[in-house]
C-alpha atoms as a PDB file:
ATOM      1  CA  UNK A   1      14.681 -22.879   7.621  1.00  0.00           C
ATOM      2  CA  UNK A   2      18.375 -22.164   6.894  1.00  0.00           C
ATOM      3  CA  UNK A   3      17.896 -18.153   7.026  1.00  0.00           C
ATOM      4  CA  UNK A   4      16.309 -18.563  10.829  1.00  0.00           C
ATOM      5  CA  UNK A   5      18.742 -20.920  11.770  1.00  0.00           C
ATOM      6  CA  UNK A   6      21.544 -18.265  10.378  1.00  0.00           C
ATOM      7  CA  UNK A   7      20.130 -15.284  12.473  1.00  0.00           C
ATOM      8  CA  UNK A   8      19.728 -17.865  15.690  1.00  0.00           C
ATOM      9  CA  UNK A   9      23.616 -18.445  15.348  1.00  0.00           C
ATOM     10  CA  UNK A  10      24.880 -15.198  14.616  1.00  0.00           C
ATOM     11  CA  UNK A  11      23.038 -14.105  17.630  1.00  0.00           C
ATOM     12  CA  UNK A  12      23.955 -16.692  19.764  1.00  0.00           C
ATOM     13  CA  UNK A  13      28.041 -15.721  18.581  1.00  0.00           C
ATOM     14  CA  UNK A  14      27.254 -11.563  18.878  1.00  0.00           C
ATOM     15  CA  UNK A  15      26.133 -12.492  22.404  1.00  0.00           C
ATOM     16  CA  UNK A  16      29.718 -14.523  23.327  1.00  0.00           C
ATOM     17  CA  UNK A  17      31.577 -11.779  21.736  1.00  0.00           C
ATOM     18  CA  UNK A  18      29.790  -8.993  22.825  1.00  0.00           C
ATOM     19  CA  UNK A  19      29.863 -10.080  26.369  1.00  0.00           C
ATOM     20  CA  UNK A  20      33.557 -11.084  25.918  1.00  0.00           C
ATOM     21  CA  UNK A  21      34.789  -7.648  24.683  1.00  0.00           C
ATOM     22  CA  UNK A  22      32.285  -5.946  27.292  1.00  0.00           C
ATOM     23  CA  UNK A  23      33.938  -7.831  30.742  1.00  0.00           C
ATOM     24  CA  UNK A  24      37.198  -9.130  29.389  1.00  0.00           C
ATOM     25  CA  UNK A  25      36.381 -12.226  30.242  1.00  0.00           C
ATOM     26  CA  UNK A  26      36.851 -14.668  27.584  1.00  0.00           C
ATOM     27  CA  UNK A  27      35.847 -18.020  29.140  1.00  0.00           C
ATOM     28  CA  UNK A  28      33.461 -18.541  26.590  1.00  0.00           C
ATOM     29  CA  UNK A  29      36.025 -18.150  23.534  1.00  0.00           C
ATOM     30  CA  UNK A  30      35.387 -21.899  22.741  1.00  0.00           C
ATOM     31  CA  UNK A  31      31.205 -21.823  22.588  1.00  0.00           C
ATOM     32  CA  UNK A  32      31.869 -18.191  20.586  1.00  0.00           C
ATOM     33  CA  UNK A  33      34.247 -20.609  17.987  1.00  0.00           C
ATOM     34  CA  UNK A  34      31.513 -23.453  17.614  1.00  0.00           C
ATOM     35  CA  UNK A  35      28.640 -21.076  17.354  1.00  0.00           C
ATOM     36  CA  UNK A  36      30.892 -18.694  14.955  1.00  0.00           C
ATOM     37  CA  UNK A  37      31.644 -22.088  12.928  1.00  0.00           C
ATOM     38  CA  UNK A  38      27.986 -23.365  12.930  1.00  0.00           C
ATOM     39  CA  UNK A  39      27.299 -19.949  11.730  1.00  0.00           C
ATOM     40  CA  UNK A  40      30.005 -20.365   8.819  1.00  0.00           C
ATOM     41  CA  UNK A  41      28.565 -23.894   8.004  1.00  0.00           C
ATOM     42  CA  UNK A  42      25.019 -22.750   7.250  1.00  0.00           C
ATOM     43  CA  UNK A  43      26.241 -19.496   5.473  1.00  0.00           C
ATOM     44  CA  UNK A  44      28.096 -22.374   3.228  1.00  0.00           C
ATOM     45  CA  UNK A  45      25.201 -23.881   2.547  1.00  0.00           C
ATOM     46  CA  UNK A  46      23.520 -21.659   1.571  1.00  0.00           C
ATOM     47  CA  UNK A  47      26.132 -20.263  -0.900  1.00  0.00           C
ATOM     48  CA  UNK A  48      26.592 -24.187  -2.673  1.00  0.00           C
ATOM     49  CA  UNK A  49      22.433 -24.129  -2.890  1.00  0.00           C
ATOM     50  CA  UNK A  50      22.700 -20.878  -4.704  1.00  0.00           C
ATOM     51  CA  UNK A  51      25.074 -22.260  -7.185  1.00  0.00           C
ATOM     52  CA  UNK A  52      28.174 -20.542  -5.539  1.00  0.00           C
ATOM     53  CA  UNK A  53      30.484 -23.503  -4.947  1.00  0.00           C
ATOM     54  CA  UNK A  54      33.232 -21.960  -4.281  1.00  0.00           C
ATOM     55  CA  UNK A  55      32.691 -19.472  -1.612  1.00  0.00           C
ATOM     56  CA  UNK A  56      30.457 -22.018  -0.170  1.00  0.00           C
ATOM     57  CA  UNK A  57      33.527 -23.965  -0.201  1.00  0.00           C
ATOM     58  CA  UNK A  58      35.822 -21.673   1.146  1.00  0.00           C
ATOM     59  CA  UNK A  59      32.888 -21.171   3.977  1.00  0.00           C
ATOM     60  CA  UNK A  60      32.801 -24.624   5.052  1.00  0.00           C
ATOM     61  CA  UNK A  61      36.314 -24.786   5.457  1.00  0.00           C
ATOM     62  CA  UNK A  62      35.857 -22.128   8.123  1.00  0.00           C
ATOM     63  CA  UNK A  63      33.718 -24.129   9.713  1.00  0.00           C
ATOM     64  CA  UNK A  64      36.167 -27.078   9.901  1.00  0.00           C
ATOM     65  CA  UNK A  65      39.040 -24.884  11.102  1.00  0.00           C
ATOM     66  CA  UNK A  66      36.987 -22.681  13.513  1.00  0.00           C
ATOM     67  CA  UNK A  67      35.763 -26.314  15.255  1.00  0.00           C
ATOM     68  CA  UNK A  68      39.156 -27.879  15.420  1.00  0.00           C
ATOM     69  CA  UNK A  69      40.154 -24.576  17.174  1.00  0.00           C
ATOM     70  CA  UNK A  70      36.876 -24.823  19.241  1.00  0.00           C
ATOM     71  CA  UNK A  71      37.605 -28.373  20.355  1.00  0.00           C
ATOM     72  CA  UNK A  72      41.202 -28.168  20.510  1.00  0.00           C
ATOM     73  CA  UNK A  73      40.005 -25.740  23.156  1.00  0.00           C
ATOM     74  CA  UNK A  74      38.779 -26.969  25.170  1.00  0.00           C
ATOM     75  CA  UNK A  75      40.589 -30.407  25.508  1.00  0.00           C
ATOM     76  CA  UNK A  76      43.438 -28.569  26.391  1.00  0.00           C
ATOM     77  CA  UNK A  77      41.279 -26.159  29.017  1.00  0.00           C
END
């Protein structure tokens, strides 16, 4: 269940990049940020249920910075 819901997100973030490197337009930095940081969270996950605390640590506390930026976003936009 986690390794689908790891490819949907990473898609879902290579399709807000990709179309924001493509057209310049980065109006969708803040969805890339939660979707990157969804992405982090299940990759963290994954590492703690594979006995890997510590990079699953460090992976969850990308997810917790990437959403503060993602929100932060878009209160102030």
């Amino acid at each position: 269940m986690l390794k689908i819901l790891r490819y949907v997100l990473s898609v879902i973030t290579l399709v807000f990049v990709s179309y924001g490197l493509i057209t310049k337009d980065f109006k969708f930095g803040n969805s890339m940020f939660l979707f990157f940081g969804l992405t982090m969270l299940v990759l963290g996950i994954e590492e703690i249920q594979r006995e890997r605390k510590v990079m699953g640590g460090l992976l969850i506390a990308v997810f917790f910075f990437s959403i503060y930026v993602s929100i932060e976003g878009l209160l102030i936009s």
